[in-house]
Protein backbone atom coordinates (compact mmCIF):
# COMPACT_ATOMS: atom_id res chain seq x y z
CA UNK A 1 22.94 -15.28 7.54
CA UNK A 2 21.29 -18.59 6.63
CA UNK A 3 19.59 -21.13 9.23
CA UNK A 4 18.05 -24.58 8.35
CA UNK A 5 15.25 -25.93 10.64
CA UNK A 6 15.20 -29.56 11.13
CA UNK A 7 13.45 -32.80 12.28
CA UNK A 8 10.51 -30.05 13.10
CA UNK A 9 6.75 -30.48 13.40
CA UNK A 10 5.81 -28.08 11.02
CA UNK A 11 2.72 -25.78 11.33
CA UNK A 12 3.06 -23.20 8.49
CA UNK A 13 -0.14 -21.69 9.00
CA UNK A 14 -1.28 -21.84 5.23
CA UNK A 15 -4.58 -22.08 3.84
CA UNK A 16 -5.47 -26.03 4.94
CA UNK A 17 -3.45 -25.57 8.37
CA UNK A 18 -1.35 -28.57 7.53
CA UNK A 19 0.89 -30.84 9.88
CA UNK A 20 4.16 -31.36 8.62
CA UNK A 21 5.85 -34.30 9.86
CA UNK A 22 9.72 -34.11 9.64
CA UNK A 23 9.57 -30.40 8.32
CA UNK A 24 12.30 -28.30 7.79
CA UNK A 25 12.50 -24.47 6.95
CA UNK A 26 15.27 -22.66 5.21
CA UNK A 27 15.89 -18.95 6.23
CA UNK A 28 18.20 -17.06 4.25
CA UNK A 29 18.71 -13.08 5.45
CA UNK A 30 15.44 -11.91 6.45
CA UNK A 31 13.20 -14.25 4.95
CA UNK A 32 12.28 -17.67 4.02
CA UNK A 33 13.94 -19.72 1.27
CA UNK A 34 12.42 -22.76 1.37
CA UNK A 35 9.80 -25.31 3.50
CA UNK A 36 9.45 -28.91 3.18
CA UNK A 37 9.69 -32.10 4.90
CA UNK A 38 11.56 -35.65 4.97
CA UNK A 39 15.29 -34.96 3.41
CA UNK A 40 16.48 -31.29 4.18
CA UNK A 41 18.33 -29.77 1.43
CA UNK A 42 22.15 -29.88 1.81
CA UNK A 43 23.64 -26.13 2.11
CA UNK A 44 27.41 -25.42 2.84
CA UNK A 45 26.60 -21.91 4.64
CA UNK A 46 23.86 -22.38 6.92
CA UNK A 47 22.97 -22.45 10.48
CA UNK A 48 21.83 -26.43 10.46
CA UNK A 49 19.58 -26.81 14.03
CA UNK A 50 17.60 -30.35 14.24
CA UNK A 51 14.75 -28.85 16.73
CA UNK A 52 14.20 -32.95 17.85
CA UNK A 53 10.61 -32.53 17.15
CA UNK A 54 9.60 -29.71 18.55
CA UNK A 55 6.91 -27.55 16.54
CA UNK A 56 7.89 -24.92 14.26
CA UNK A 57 5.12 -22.46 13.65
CA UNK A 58 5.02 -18.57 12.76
CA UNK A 59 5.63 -16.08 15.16
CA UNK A 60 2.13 -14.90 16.97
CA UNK A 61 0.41 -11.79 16.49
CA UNK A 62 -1.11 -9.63 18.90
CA UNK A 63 -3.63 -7.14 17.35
CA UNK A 64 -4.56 -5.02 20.16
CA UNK A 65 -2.64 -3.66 23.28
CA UNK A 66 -1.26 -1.02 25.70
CA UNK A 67 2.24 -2.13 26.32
CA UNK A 68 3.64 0.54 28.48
CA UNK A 69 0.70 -0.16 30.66
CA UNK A 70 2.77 -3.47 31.77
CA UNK A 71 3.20 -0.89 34.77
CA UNK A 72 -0.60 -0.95 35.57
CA UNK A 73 -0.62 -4.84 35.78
CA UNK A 74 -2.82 -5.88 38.93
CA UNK A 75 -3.90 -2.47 40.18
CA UNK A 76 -7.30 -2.41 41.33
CA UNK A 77 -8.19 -5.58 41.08
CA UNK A 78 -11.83 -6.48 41.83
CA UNK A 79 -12.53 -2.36 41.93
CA UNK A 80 -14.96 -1.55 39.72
CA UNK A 81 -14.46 2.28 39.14
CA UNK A 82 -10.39 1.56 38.70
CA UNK A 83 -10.58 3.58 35.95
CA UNK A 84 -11.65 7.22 37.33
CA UNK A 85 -10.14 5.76 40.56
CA UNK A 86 -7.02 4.97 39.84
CA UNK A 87 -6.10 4.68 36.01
CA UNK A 88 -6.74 7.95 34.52
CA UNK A 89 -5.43 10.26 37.69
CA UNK A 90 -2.04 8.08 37.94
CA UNK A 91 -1.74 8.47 34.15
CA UNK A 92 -2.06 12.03 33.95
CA UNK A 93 0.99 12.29 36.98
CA UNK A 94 2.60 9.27 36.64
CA UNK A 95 3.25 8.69 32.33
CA UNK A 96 5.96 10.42 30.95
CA UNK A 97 8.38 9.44 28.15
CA UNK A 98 10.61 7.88 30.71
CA UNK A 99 7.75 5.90 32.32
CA UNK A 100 6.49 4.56 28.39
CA UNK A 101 9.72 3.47 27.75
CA UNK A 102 10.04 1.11 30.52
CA UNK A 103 6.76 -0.49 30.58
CA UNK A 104 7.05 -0.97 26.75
CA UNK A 105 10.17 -2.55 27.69
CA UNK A 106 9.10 -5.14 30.15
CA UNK A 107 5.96 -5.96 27.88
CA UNK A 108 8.39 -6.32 24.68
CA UNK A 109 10.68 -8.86 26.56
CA UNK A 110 7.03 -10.32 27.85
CA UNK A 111 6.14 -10.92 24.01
CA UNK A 112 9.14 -12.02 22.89
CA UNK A 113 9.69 -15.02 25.72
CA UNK A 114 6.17 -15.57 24.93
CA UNK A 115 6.45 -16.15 20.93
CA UNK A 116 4.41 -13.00 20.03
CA UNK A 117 6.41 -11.52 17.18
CA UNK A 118 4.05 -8.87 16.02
CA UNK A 119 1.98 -6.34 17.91
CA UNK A 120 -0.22 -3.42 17.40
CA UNK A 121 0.18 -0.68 20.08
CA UNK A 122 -1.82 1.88 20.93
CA UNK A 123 -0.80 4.78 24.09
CA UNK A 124 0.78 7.91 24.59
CA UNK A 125 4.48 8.46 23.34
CA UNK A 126 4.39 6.08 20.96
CA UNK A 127 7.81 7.80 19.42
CA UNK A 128 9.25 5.92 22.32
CA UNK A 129 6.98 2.87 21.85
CA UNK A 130 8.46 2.53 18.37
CA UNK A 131 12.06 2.78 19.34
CA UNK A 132 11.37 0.21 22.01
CA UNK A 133 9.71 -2.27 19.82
CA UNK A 134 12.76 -1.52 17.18
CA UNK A 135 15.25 -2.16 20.13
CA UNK A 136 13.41 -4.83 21.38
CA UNK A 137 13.64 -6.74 17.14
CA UNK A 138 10.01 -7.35 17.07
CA UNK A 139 7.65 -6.21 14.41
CA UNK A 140 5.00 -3.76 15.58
CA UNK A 141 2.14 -1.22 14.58
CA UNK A 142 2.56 1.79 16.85
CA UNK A 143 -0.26 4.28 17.43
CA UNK A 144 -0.65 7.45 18.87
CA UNK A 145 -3.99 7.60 21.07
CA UNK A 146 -6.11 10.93 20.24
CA UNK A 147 -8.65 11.52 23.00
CA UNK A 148 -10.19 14.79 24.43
CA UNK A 149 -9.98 13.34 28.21
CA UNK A 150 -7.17 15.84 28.81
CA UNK A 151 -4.48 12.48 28.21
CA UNK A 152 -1.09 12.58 29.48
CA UNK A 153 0.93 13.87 25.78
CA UNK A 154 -1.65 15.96 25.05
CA UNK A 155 -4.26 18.30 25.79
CA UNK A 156 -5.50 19.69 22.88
CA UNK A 157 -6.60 17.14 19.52
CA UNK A 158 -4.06 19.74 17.64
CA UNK A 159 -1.36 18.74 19.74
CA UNK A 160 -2.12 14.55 19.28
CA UNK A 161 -2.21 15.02 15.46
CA UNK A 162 1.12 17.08 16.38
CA UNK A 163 2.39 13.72 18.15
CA UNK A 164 1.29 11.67 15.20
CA UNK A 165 3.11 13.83 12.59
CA UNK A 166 6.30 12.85 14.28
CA UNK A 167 5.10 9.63 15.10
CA UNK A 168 5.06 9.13 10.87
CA UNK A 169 8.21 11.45 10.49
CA UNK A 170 10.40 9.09 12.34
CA UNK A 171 8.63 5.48 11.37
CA UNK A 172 7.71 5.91 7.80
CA UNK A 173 9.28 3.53 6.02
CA UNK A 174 11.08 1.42 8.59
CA UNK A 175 11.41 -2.39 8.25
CA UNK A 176 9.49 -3.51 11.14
CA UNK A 177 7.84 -0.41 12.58
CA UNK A 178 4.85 0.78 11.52
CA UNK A 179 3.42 4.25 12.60
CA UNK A 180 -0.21 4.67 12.98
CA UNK A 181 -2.99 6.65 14.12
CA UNK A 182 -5.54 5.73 17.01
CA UNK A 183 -8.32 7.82 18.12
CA UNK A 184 -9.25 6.54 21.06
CA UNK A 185 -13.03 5.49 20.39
CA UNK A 186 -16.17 7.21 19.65
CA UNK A 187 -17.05 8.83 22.77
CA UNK A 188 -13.56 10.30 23.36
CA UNK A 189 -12.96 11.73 20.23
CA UNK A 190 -16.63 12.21 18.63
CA UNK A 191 -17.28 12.94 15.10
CA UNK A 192 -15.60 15.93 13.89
CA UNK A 193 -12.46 14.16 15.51
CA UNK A 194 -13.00 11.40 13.78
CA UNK A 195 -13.98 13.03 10.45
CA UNK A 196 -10.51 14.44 10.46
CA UNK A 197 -8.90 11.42 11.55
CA UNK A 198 -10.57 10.14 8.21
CA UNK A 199 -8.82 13.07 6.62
CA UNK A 200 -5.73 11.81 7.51
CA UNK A 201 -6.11 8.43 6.31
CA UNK A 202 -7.00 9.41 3.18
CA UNK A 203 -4.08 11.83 3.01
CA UNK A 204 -1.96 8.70 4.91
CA UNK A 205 -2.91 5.38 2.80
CA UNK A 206 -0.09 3.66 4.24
CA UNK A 207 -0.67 4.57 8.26
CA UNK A 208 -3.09 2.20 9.87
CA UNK A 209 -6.09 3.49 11.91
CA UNK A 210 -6.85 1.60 15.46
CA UNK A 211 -9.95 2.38 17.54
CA UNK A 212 -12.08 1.28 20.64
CA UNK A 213 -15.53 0.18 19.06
CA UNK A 214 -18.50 -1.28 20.76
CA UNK A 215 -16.19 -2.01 23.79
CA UNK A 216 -19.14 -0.79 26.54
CA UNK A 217 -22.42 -0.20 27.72
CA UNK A 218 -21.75 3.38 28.48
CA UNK A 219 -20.01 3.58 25.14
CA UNK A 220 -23.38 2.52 23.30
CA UNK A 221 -25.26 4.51 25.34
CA UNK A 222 -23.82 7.88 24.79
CA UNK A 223 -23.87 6.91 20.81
CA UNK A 224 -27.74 6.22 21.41
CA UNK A 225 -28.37 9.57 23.26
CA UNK A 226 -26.85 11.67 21.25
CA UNK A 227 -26.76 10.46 17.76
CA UNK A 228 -29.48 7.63 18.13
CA UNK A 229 -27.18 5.09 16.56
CA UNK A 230 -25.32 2.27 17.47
CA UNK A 231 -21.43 2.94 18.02
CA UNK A 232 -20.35 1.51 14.94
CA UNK A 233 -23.10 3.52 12.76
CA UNK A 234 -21.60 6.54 14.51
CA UNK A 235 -17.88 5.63 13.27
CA UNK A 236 -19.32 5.16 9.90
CA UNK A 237 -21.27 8.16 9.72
CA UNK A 238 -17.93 9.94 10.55
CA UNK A 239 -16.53 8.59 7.44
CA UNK A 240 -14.29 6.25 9.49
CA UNK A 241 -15.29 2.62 8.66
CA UNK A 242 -12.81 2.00 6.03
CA UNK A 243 -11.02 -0.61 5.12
CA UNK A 244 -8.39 -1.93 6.85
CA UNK A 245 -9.79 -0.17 10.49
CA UNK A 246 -8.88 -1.98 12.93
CA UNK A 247 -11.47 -2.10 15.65
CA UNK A 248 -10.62 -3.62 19.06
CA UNK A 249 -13.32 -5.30 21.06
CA UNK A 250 -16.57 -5.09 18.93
CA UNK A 251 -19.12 -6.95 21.84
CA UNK A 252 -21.60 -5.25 21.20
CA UNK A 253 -22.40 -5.61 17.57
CA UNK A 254 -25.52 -6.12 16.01
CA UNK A 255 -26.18 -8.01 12.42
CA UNK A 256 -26.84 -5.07 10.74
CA UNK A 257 -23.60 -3.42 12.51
CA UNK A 258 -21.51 -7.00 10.94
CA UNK A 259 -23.06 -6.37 7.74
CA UNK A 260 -21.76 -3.21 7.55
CA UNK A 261 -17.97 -3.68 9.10
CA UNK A 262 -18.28 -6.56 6.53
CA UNK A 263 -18.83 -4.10 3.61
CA UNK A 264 -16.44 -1.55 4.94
CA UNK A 265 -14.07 -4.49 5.37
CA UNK A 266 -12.65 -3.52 8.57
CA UNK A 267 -10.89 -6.01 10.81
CA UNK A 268 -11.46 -6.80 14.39
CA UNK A 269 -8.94 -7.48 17.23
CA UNK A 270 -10.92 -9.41 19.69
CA UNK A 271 -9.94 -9.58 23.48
CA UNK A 272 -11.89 -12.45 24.87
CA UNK A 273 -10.05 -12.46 28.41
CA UNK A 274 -10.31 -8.66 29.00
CA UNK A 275 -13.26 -8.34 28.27
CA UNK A 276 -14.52 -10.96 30.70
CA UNK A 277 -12.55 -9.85 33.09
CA UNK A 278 -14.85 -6.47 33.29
CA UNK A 279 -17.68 -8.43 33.02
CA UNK A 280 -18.50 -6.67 29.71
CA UNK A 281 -19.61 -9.77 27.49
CA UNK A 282 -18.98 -12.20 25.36
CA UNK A 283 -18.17 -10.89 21.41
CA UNK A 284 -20.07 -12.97 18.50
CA UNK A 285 -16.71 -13.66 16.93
CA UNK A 286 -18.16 -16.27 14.77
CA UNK A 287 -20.59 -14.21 13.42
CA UNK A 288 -18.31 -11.75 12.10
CA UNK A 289 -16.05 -14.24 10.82
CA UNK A 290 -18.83 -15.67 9.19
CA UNK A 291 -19.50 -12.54 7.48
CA UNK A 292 -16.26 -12.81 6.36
CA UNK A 293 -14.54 -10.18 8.65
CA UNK A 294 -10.61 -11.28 9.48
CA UNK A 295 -10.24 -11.38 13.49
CA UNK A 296 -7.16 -11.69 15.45
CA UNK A 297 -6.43 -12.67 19.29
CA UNK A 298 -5.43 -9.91 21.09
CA UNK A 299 -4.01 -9.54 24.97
CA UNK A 300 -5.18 -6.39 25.59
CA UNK A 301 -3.16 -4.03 27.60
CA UNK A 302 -1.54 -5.75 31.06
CA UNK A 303 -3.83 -3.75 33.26
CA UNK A 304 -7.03 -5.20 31.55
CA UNK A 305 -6.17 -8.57 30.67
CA UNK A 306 -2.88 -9.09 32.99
CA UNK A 307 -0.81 -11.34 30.96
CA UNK A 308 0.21 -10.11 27.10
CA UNK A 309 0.82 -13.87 25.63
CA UNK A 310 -2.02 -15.22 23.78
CA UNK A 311 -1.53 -18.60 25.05
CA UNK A 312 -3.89 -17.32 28.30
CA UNK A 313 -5.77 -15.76 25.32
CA UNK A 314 -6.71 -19.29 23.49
CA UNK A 315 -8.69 -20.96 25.81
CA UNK A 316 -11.33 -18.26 26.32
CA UNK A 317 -11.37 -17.68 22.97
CA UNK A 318 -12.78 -20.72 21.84
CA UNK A 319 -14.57 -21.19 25.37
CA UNK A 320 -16.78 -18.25 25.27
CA UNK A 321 -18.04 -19.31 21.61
CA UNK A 322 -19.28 -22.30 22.61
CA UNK A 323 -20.94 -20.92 25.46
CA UNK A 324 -22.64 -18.89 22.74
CA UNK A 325 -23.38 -21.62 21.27
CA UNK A 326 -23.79 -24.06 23.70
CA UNK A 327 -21.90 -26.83 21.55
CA UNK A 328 -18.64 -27.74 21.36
CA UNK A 329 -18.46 -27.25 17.52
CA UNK A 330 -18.00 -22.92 17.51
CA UNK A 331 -14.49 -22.25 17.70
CA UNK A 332 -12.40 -24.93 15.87
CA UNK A 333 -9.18 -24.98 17.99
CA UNK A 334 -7.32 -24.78 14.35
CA UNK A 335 -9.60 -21.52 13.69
CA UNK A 336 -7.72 -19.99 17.04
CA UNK A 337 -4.18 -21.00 16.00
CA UNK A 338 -5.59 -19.53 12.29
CA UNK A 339 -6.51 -16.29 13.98
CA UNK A 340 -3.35 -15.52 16.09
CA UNK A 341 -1.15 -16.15 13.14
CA UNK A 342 -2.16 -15.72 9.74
CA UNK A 343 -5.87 -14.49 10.36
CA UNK A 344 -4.08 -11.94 13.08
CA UNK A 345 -1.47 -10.82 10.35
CA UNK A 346 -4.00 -9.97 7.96
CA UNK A 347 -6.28 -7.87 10.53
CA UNK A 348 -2.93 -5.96 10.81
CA UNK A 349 -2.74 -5.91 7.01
CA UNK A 350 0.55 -7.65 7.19
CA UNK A 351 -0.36 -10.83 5.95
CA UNK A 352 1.65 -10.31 2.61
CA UNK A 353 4.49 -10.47 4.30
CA UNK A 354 4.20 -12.73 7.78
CA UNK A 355 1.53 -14.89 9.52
CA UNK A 356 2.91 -17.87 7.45
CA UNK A 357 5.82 -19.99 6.97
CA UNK A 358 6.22 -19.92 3.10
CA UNK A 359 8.84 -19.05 0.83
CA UNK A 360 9.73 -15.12 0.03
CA UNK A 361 7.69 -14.20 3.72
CA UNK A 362 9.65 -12.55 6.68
CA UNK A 363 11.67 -15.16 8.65
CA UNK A 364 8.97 -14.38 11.56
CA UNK A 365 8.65 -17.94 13.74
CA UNK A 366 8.87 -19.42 16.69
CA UNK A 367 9.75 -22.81 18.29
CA UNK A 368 8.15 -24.26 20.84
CA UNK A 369 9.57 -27.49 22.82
CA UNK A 370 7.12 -30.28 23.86
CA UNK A 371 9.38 -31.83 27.06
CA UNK A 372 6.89 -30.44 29.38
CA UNK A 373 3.98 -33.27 30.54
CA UNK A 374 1.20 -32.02 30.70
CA UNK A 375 1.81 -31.38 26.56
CA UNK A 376 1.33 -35.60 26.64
CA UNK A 377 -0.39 -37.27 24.82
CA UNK A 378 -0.79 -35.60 21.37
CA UNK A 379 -3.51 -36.91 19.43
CA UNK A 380 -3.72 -33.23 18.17
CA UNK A 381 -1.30 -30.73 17.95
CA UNK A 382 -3.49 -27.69 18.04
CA UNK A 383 -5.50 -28.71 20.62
CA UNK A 384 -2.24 -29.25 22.47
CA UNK A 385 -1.19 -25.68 21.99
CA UNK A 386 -5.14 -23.53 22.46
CA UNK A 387 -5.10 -25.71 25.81
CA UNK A 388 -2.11 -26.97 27.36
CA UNK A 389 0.15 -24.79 26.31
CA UNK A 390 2.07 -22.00 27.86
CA UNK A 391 4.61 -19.38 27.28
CA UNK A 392 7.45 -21.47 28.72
CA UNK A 393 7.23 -23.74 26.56
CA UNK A 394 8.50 -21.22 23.79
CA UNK A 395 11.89 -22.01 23.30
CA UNK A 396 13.44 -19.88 20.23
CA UNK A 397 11.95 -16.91 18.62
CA UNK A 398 12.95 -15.46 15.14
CA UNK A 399 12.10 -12.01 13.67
CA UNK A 400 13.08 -11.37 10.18
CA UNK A 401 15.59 -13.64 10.32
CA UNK A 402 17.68 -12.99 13.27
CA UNK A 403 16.93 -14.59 16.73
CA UNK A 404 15.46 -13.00 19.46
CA UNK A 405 15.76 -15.68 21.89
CA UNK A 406 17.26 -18.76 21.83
CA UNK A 407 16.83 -21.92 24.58
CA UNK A 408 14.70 -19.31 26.45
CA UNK A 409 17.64 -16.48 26.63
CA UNK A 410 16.51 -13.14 25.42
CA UNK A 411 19.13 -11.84 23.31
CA UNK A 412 18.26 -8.11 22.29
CA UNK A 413 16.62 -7.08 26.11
CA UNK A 414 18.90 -7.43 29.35
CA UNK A 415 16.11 -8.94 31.57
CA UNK A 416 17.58 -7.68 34.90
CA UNK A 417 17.67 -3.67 33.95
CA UNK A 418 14.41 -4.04 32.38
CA UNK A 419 13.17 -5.36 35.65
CA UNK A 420 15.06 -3.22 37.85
CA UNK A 421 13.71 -0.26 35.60
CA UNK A 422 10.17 -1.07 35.70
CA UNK A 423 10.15 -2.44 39.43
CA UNK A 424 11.38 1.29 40.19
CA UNK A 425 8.60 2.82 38.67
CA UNK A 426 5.96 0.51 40.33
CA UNK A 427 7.54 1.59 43.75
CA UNK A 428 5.96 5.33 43.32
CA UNK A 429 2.58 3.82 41.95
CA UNK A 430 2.27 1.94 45.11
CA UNK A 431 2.72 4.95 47.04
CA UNK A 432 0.42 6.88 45.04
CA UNK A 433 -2.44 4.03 45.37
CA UNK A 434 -1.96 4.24 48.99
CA UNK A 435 -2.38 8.03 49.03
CA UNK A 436 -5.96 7.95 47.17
CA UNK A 437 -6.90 5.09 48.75
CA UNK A 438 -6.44 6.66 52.39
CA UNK A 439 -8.06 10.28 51.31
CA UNK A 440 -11.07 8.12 49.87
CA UNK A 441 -11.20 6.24 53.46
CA UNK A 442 -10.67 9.91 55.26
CA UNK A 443 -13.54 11.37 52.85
CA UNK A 444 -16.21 8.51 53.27
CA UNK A 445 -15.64 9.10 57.47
């Protein structure tokens, strides 16, 4: 199959973030022949779509997030003990294989109308995580949570390693799916967990590692009590701050803790709306990039952050920064299109092969129309997209060369089962909700 862009605004998301008047791109099979602007090349075979201006960029990547938890979206709002309220007793009854696969489901069509073309996952059956994200055509990093909470796959750490042996059995070596390993964060796994999860890696140089790190208060204090260390000193003394961990959240991370993620050279997949949604802080993203640590955008899962696009993402990205540093200088708007595409790709340690539009990468991109008003006027086309943007406005999305969506039509999900699916699912949790909400009412009598 061959396609040829044209008439585009290109954004390839290379070194110097250029602006490519009249681009064009040339896919042939899965990846990308050819970018350049003014004449297009002439080619008898391909797929020749003038895109009338619109921007051509690459695909986004989301670095952090719970997909299946899509089902979880809006629960407990404004509550803040949710998570021993609601979360963790409805996961333990509620998540099964079946349940996993629809939620991944709803947030995979989610992405995909939303021009996120990469994710890293991290739940519970994420064997069925990975066939949903193959279904689905998009690229993805799929990890399988270890945690000693009593989670609902597992109850021993034995049995999660058990789930991530599969997990790499079925994955290893697949195009677009990428099996992984994610103990759940310091407190929930501790060190000899960890240790072994270091093990692995070694053993496993080609399975990613994902964890929690520095996420909470609680989280640092139980690393102070018992070790008298900060959270990332305890990760490192476990022998897990390696290179190439990625480590979601990081707001609570001193200089000397930078320094040493910095040395380690492990990535960070920062979740700016989440984590104000808790009320948990602000992270010093520009510190760590300073120190030369790679940081994507990340959603989240849906229950924390709501939405899994990182269009809601941008904004509060570069907001919170320059709260930090009360300026308006932190947080380049180009630096937050840099960090969900090619800065994002290389956190996942894919940015060999996608982040950017350049020849020999994966045909992973997205177009995006500019019809819509409030996108007018454009004196600058990446301020345009970190704050006026919005998922709508995607209107094509490409993975590896074959479309996804085109003029806003999903083409590898049917959107009315995987609503009627999830929407099914949702009725029980509302019963369920109901149920401890009235025994809490009944006790507090």
């Amino acid at each position: 199959m061959s396609t040829l862009l044209t008439n585009a605004l290109l954004l390839p998301c290379t070194t110097d973030m250029p602006v490519v008047e009249l681009g064009w791109i040339h896919v042939e099979g899965e990846t990308i022949l050819a970018v350049g602007s003014g004449a297009p090349p002439q080619s008898a075979d391909a797929e020749v779509i003038d895109v009338g201006g619109d921007v051509v960029m690459p695909g986004m990547v989301n670095p952090h997030c719970h997909m299946a938890m899509t089902l979880f979206r809006g629960l407990g709002e404004d509550v803040d003990d949710r998570l021993y309220r609601y979360v963790l007793p409805m996961e333990r009854k509620f998540v099964t294989r079946e349940m996993v696969r629809a939620g991944t489901r709803l947030a995979a069509l989610e992405m995909i109308r939303a021009g996120v073309t990469t994710v890293a996952d991290m739940y519970y059956f994420e064997t069925e995580v990975g066939r949903v994200v193959d279904e689905a055509g998009i690229r993805g990093i799929v990890g399988q949570t270890l945690a000693d909470f009593d989670p609902p796959d597992h109850n021993t750490i034995d049995g999660g390693f058990a789930l991530t042996e599969q997990l790499v059995a079925e994955f290893r070596g697949h195009k677009r799916v990428i099996p992984s390993i994610a103990p759940h964060a310091p407190y929930s796994t501790d060190i000899a967990v960890m240790e072994r999860v270091a093990r692995f890696a070694e053993d496993n140089a080609d399975v990613p590692v994902q964890i929690h790190l520095a996420e909470m208060t609680s989280e640092m204090e139980w690393c102070a009590n018992k070790y008298k260390l900060s959270a990332v000193e305890v990760v490192e003394r476990a022998g897990l701050l390696r290179k190439g961990l990625i480590c979601a959240h990081c707001l609570f991370v001193s200089e000397s803790d930078i320094e040493k993620m910095a040395h380690a050279q492990v990535c960070v997949a920062h979740n700016a709306r989440s984590n104000a949604k808790a009320g948990r802080g602000i992270a010093p993203v520009e510190a760590m990039r300073a120190a030369g640590i790679p940081v994507g955008i990340g959603s989240d899962g849906p229950m924390s952050g709501n939405t899994l696009d990182l269009f809601s993402q941008f904004a509060p990205v570069t907001m919170f920064q320059k709260l930090l540093g009360r300026s308006r200088k932190p947080m380049p708007v180009v630096d937050v299109i840099r960090m969900a595409t090619a800065e994002g790709a290389k956190v996942l340690g894919l940015d060999a092969t996608i982040g950017t539009l350049e020849p020999g990468k994966q045909a992973d991109l997205m177009r995006i129309s500019l019809d819509a008003e409030r996108l007018h006027p454009i004196y600058d086309i990446y301020s345009t997209l970190v704050f006026c943007a919005m998922p709508d406005d995607v209107r094509d999305v490409m993975v590896a060369g074959r479309w996804l969506m085109r003029d806003r039509q999903a083409l590898t999900l049917e959107r009315k089962a995987v609503l009627r699916d999830a929407l099914q699912i949702a009725s029980a949790f509302k019963a369920e909700i109901k149920r401890i909400d009235d025994a809490s009412s009944q006790a507090a009598r």
